[in-house]
Each structure stands twice: as C-alpha cells, then as structure tokens.
Protein backbone atom coordinates (compact mmCIF):
# COMPACT_ATOMS: atom_id res chain seq x y z
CA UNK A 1 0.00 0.00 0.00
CA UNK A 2 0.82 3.24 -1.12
CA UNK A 3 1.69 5.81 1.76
CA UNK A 4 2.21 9.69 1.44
CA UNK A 5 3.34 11.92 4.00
CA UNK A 6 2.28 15.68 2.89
CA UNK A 7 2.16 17.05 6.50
CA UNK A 8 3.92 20.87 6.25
CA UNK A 9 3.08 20.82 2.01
CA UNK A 10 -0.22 23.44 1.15
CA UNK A 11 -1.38 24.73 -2.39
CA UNK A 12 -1.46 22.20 -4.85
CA UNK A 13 1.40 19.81 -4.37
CA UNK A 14 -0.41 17.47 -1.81
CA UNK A 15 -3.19 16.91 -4.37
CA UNK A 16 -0.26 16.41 -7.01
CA UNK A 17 1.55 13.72 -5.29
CA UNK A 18 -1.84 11.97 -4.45
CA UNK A 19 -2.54 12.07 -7.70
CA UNK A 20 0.32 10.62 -8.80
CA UNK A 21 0.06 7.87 -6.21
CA UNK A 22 -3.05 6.85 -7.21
CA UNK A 23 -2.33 6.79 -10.92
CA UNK A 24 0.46 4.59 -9.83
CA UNK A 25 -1.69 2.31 -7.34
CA UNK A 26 -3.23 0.64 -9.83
CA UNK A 27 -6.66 -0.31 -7.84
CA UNK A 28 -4.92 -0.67 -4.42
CA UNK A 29 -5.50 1.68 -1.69
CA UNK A 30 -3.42 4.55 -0.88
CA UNK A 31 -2.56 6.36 2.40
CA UNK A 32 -1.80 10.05 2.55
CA UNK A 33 -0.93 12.27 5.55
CA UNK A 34 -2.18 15.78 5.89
CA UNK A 35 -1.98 18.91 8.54
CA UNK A 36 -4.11 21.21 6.98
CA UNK A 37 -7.56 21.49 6.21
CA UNK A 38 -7.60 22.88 2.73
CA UNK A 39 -5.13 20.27 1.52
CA UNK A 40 -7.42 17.63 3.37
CA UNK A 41 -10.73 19.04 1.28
CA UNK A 42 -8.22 18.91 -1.81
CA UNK A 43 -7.53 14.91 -1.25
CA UNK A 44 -11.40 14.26 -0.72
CA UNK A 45 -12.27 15.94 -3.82
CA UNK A 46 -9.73 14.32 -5.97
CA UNK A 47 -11.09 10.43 -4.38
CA UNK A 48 -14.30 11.50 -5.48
CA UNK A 49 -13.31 12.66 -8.83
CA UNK A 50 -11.60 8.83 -9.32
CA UNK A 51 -14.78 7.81 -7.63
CA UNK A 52 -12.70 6.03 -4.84
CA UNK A 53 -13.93 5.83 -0.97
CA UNK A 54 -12.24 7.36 1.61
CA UNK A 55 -11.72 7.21 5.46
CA UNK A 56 -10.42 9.88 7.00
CA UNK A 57 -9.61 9.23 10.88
CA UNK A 58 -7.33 12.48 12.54
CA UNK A 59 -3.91 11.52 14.45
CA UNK A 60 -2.03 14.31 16.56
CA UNK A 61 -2.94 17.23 14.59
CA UNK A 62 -2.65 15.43 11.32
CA UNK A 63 -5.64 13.46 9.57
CA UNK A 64 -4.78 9.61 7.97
CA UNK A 65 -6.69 9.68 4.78
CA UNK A 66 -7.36 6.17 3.34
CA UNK A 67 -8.33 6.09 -0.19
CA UNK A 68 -9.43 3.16 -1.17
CA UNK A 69 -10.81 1.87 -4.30
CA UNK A 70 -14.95 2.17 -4.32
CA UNK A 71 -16.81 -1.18 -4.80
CA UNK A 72 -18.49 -1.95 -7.64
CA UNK A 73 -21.74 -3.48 -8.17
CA UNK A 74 -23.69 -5.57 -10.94
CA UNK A 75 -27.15 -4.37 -12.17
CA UNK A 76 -28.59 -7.26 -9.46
CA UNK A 77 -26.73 -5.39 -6.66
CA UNK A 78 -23.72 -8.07 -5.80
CA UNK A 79 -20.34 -6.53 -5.74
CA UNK A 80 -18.31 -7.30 -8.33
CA UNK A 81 -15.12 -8.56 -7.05
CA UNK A 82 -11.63 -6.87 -7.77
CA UNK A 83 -9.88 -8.99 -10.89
CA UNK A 84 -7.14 -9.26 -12.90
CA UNK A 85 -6.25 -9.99 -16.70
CA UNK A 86 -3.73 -12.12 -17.87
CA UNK A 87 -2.97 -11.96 -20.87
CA UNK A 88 -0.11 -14.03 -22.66
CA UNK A 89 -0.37 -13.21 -26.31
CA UNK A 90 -0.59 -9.97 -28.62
CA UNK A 91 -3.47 -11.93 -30.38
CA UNK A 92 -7.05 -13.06 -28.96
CA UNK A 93 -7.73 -16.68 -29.81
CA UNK A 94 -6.08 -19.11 -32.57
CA UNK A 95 -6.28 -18.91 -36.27
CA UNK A 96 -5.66 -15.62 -37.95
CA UNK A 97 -3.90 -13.39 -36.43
CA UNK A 98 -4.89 -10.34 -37.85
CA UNK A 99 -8.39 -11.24 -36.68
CA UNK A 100 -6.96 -11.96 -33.71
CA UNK A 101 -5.74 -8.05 -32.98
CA UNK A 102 -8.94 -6.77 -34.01
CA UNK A 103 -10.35 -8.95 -31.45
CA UNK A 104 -7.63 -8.28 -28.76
CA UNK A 105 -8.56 -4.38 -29.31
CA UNK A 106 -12.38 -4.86 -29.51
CA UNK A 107 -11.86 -7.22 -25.97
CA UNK A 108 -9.54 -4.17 -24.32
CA UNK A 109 -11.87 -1.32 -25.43
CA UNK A 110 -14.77 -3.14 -23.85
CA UNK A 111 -12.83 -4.07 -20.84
CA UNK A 112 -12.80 0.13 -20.59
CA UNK A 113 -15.85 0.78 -21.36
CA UNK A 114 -17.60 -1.79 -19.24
CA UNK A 115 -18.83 -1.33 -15.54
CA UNK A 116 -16.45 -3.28 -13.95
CA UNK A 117 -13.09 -2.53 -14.82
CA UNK A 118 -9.94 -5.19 -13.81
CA UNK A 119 -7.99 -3.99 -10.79
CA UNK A 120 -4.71 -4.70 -12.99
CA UNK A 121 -3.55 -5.79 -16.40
CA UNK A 122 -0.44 -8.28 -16.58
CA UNK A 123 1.07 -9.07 -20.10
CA UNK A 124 3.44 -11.73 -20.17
CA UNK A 125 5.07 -13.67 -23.52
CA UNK A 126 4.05 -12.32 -26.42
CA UNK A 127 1.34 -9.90 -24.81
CA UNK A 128 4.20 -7.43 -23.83
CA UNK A 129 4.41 -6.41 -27.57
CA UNK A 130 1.07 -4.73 -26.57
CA UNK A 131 2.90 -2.13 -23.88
CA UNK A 132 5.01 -1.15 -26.49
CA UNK A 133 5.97 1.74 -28.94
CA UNK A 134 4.00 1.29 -32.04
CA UNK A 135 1.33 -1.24 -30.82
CA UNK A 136 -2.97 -0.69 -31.45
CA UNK A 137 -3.83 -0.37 -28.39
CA UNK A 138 -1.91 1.56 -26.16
CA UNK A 139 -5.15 4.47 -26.96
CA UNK A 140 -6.82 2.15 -25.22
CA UNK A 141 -4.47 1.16 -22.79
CA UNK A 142 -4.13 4.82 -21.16
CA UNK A 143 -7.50 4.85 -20.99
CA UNK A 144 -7.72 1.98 -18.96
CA UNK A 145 -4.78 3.24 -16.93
CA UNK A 146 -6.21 6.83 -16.70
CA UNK A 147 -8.89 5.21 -14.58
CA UNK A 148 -7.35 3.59 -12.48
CA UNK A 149 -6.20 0.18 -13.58
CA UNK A 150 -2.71 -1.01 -12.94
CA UNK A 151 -0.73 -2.25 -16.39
CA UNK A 152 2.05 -4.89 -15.41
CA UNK A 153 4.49 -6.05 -18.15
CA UNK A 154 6.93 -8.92 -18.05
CA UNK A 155 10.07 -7.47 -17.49
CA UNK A 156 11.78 -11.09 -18.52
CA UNK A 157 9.71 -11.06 -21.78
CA UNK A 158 10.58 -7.74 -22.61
CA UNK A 159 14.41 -8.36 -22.32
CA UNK A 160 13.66 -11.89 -24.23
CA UNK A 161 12.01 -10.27 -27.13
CA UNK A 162 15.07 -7.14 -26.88
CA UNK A 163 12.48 -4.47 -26.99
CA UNK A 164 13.33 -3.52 -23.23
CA UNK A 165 13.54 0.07 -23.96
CA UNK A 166 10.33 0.18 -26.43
CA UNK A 167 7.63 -0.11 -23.15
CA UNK A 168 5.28 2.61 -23.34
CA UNK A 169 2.92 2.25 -20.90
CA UNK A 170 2.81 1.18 -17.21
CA UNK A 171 5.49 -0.73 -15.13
CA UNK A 172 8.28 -4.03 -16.03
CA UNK A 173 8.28 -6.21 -13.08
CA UNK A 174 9.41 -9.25 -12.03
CA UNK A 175 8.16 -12.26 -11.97
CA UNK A 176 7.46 -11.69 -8.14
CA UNK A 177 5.27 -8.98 -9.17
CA UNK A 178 3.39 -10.89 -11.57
CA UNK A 179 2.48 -13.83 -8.76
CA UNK A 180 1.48 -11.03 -6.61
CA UNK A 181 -0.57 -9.48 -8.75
CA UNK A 182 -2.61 -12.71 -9.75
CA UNK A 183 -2.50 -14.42 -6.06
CA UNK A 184 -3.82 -11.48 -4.60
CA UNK A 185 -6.72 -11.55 -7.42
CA UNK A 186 -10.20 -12.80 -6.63
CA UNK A 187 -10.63 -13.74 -9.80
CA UNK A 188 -7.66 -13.84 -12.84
CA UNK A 189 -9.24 -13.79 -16.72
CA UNK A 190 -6.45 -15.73 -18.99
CA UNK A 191 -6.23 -14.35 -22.48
C-alpha cells in the first residue's frame, strides 16, 4: 500500500503527489498524511473525482486519509469482485492473427468501457508487444490506466524479445510482481 506523507506541504502539491500515487496504485488503496484542512478538502475531492472511498480518521494534529478503491456493483446489486487480466499473447484466440488483434482491441476497449473494470492488467510472452511503442492499443491502454487500472508487463519477456527500452505504458516487473498481482486476485481472466 501506497503511503504519502504531505504534512507541512499546502497549495497544490499534496493533491499532485496523491494524484500521482493513485495513478500509480493501480486499484490498491493509498494512504496520505495531511496537517491542513484545505489540503485535506483537496484529497477528498480528488477520491471522489476517481470515484474512490475514503476514510479519514485524525492523528495528533494530522488526519490519515485512506483512499481506497470504491466497490463496484452488478445491475442485481452483488459486488463485483476486484480482478485481474492475464494476458499471454498480442493476439485473442487461434487462427488468424490479424483477426486476432482486431479482437484483442475490440476485448480491451470493452474491458474500458464496461462497468467493472480489472484492478490490474499483466502481459506476459508475447502480450508485452502490446505495452510497447508502435502497438494498437496503447489508446486504449491509457485509458484503462487513466482510470485507475494497474498495467504490469513482463520485465523477462521484454528483455527476451530485446524491446526492453520500447515499453510505453505502465510498469516491467518481475516475476514476483506478476504472482502477486494474480494471487492477490479474486478472480484472474487468462487471455
């Protein structure tokens, strides 16, 4: 978990670093420390604005801020649980590959402009191509990210496939990461 400590910091650099933090959080909560009440309305607005819950409890002179990520629920009122994507190729499904990309982008565009977004996106083997320079969906991809969801590539693949220095979009990781991003899943979607 993400923790910031803006205690002494006013005018816009609190809300700046939060910002930051949660663009960086993927879907995981984040905890920021403030002294001041202006920079403490500042945080609350910005959760709302990335429509994230928030508890606020105040500590010697300071208030703890948890922002956490707001719950989801279907039409029927269950929650949706958080979820990952796997995905292991820069194709969906077998046969063509060109259809294949225009499904892979139709599948990531939905994924966006569904309800229930995944908490985090992990590419690994051949999906890395699709965090890099030149690749159809990255539009897509910031989107995603702009709202919140994490984008994890395979920092092994990368180097495999030498385009190390071609990711464009989110964070290379280990393959520690990777296992904690899909053990920590409810639910992981393979692709």
């Amino acid at each position: 978990m993400n923790r910031i400590d803006c205690r002494g910091m006013s005018g816009t650099e609190p809300v700046l670093l939060t910002e930051k933090a949660l663009s960086e959080s993927g879907n995981e909560a984040v905890i920021v420390l403030v002294d001041n009440d202006e920079t403490l309305q500042g945080i609350k607005k910005l959760a709302e604005i990335h429509k994230r819950e928030i508890d606020s409890v105040e500590i010697e002179k300071a208030h703890e801020i948890l922002i956490k990520p707001a719950s989801t629920t279907e039409e029927n009122g269950n929650e949706i649980p958080p979820y990952v994507v796997f995905i292991t190729s820069d194709v969906l499904g077998t046969g063509n590959d060109e259809l294949g990309s225009i499904l892979m982008k139709s599948f990531l565009n939905t994924l966006w402009e569904g309800d229930a977004e995944p908490t985090k996106i992990v590419f690994m083997n051949n999906g890395v191509k699709l965090t890099c320079e030149g690749s159809h969906v990255l539009d897509t991809l910031e989107l995603l990210k702009e709202d919140g969801v994490g984008i994890l590539t395979c920092a092994t693949c990368l180097a495999y496939y030498e385009i190390t220095d071609k990711l464009a979009i989110g964070n290379a990781g280990g393959m520690y990461e990777v296992v904690d991003a899909l053990v920590k899943a409810t639910k992981v979607l393979t692709i």
